[in-house]
N, C-alpha and C. Protein backbone atom coordinates (compact mmCIF):
# COMPACT_ATOMS: atom_id res chain seq x y z
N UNK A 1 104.68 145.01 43.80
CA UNK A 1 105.47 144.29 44.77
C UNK A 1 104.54 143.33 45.54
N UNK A 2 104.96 142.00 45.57
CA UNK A 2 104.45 141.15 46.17
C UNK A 2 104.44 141.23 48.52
N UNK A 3 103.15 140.59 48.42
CA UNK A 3 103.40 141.07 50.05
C UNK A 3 103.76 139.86 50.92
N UNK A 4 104.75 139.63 51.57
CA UNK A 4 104.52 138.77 52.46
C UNK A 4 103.86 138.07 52.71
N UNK A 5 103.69 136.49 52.80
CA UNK A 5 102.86 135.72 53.38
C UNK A 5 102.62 135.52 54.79
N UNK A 6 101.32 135.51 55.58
CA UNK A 6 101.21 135.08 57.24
C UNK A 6 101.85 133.59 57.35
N UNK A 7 101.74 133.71 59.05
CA UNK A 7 102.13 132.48 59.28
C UNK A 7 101.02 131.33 58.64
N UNK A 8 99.73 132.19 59.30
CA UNK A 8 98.69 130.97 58.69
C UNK A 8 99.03 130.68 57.32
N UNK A 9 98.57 131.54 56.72
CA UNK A 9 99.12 131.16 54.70
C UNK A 9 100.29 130.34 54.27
N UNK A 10 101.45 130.44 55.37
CA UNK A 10 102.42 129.63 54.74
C UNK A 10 101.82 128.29 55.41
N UNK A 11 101.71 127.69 56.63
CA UNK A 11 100.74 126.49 57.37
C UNK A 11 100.24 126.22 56.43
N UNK A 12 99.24 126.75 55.87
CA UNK A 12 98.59 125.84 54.93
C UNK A 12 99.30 125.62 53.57
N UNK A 13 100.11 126.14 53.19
CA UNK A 13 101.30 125.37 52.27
C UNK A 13 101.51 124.05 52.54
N UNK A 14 101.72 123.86 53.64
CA UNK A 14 102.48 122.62 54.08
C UNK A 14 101.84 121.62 54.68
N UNK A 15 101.25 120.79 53.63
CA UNK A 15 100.69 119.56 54.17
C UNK A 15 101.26 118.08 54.30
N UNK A 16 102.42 118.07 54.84
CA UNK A 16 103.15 117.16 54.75
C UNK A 16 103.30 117.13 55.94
N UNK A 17 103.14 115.27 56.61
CA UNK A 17 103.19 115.16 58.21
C UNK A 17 104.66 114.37 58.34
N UNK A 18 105.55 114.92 59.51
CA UNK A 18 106.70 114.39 59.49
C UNK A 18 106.46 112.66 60.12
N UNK A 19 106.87 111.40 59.93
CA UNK A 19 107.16 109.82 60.69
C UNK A 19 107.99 109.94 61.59
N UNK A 20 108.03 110.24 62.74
CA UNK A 20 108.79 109.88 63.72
C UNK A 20 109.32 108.86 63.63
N UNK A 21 108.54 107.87 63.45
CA UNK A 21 108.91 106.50 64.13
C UNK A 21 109.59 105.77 62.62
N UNK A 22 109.29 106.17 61.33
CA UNK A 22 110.04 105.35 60.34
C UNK A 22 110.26 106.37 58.92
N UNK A 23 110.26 107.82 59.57
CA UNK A 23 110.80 108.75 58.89
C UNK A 23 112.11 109.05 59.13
N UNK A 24 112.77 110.10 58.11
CA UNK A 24 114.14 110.44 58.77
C UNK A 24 114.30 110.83 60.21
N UNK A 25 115.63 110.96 60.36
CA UNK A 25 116.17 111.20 61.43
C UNK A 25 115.26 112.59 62.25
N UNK A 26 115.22 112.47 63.45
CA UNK A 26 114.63 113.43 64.16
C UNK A 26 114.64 113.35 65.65
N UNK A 27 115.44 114.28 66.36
CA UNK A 27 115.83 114.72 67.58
C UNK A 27 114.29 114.34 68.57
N UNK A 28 113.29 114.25 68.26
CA UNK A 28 112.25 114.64 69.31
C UNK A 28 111.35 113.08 68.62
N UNK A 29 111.79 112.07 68.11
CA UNK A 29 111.21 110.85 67.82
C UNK A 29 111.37 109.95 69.39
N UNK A 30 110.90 109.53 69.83
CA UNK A 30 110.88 108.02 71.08
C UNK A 30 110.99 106.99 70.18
N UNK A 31 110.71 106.99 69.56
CA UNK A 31 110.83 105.38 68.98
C UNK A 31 111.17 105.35 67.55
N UNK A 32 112.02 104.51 67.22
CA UNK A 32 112.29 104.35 65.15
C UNK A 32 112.37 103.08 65.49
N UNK A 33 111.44 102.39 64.66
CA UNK A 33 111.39 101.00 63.95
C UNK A 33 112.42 100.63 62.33
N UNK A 34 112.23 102.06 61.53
CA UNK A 34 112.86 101.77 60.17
C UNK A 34 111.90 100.39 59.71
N UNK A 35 110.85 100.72 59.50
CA UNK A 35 109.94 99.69 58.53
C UNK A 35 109.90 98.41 59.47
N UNK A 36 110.31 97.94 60.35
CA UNK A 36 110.26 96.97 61.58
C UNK A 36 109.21 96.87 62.43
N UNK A 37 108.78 95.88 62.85
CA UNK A 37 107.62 96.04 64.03
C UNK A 37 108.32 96.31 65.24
N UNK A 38 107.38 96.73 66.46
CA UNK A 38 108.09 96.94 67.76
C UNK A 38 108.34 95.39 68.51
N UNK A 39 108.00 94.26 68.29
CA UNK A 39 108.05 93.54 68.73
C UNK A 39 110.45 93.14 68.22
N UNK A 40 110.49 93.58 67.34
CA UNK A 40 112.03 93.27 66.73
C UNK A 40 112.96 94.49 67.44
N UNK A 41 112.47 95.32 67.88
CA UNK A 41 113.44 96.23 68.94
C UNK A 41 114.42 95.10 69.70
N UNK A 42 115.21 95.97 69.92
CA UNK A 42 116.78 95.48 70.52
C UNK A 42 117.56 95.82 71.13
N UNK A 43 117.03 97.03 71.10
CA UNK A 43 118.36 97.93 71.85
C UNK A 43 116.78 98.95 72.15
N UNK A 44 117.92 99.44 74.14
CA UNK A 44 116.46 100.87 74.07
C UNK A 44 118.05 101.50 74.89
N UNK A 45 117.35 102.53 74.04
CA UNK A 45 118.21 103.70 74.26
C UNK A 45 117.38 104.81 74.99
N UNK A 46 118.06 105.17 76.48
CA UNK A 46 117.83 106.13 77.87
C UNK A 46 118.36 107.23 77.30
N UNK A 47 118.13 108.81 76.80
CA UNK A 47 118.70 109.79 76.19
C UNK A 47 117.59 111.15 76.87
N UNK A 48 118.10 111.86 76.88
CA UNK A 48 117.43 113.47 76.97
C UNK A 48 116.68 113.50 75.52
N UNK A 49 115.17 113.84 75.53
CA UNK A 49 114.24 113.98 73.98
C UNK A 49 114.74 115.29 73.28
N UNK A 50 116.09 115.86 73.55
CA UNK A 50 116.21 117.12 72.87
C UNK A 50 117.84 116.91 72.32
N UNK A 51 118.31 115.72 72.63
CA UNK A 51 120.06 115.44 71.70
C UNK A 51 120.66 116.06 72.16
N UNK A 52 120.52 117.05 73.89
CA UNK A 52 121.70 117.81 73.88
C UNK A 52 123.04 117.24 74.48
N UNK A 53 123.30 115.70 75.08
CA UNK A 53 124.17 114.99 75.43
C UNK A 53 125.19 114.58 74.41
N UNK A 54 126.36 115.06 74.56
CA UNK A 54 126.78 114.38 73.14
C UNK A 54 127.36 113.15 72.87
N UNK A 55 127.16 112.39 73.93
CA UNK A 55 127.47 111.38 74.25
C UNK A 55 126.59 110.12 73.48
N UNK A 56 125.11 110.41 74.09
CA UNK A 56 123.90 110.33 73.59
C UNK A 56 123.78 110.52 72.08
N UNK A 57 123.87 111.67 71.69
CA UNK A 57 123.59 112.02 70.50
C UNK A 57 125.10 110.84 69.21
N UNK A 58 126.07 111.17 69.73
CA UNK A 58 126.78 110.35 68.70
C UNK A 58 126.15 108.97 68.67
N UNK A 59 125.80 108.22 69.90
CA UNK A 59 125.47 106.95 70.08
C UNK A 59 123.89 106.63 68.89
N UNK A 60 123.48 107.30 68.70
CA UNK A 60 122.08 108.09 68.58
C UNK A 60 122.41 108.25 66.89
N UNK A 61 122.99 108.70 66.67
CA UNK A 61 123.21 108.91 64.86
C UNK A 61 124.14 107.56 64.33
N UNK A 62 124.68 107.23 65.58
CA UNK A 62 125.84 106.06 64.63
C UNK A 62 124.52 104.62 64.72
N UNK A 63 123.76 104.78 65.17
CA UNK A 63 122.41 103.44 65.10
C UNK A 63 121.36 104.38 64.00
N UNK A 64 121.39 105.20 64.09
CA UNK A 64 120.93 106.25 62.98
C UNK A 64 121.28 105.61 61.38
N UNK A 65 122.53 105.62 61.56
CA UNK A 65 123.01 105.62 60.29
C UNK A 65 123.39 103.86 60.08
N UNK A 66 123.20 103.07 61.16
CA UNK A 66 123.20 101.83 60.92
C UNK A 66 121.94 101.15 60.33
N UNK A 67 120.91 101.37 61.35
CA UNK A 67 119.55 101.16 60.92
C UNK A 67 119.17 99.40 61.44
């Protein structure tokens, strides 16, 4: 029978760093360009860094999904 892996052991599985800024979608990003410089921003969006507004958050996925 195989044993469980630690936390450390699985960590080092995973060497992959998440893009905030021009990776997928992600609740705790400040800024998405989507391959854009910051100088082409257009819109700034005032939100709680955790999506729990849902006001926020729809506003937030529908520019999400516009890009």
């Amino acid at each position: 029978m195989l044993a469980p892996l630690s936390w450390t052991q699985l960590e080092s599985l995973t060497d992959f760093q998440i893009d905030p800024v021009n990776g997928p979608t992600n609740a705790q990003s400040r800024l998405r360009l989507f391959g854009k410089s910051e100088s082409d921003v257009r819109i700034t969006l005032y939100r709680d860094h955790h999506a729990w507004c849902p006001y926020c958050q729809k506003i937030w996925l529908w520019l999400e999904e516009k890009q």
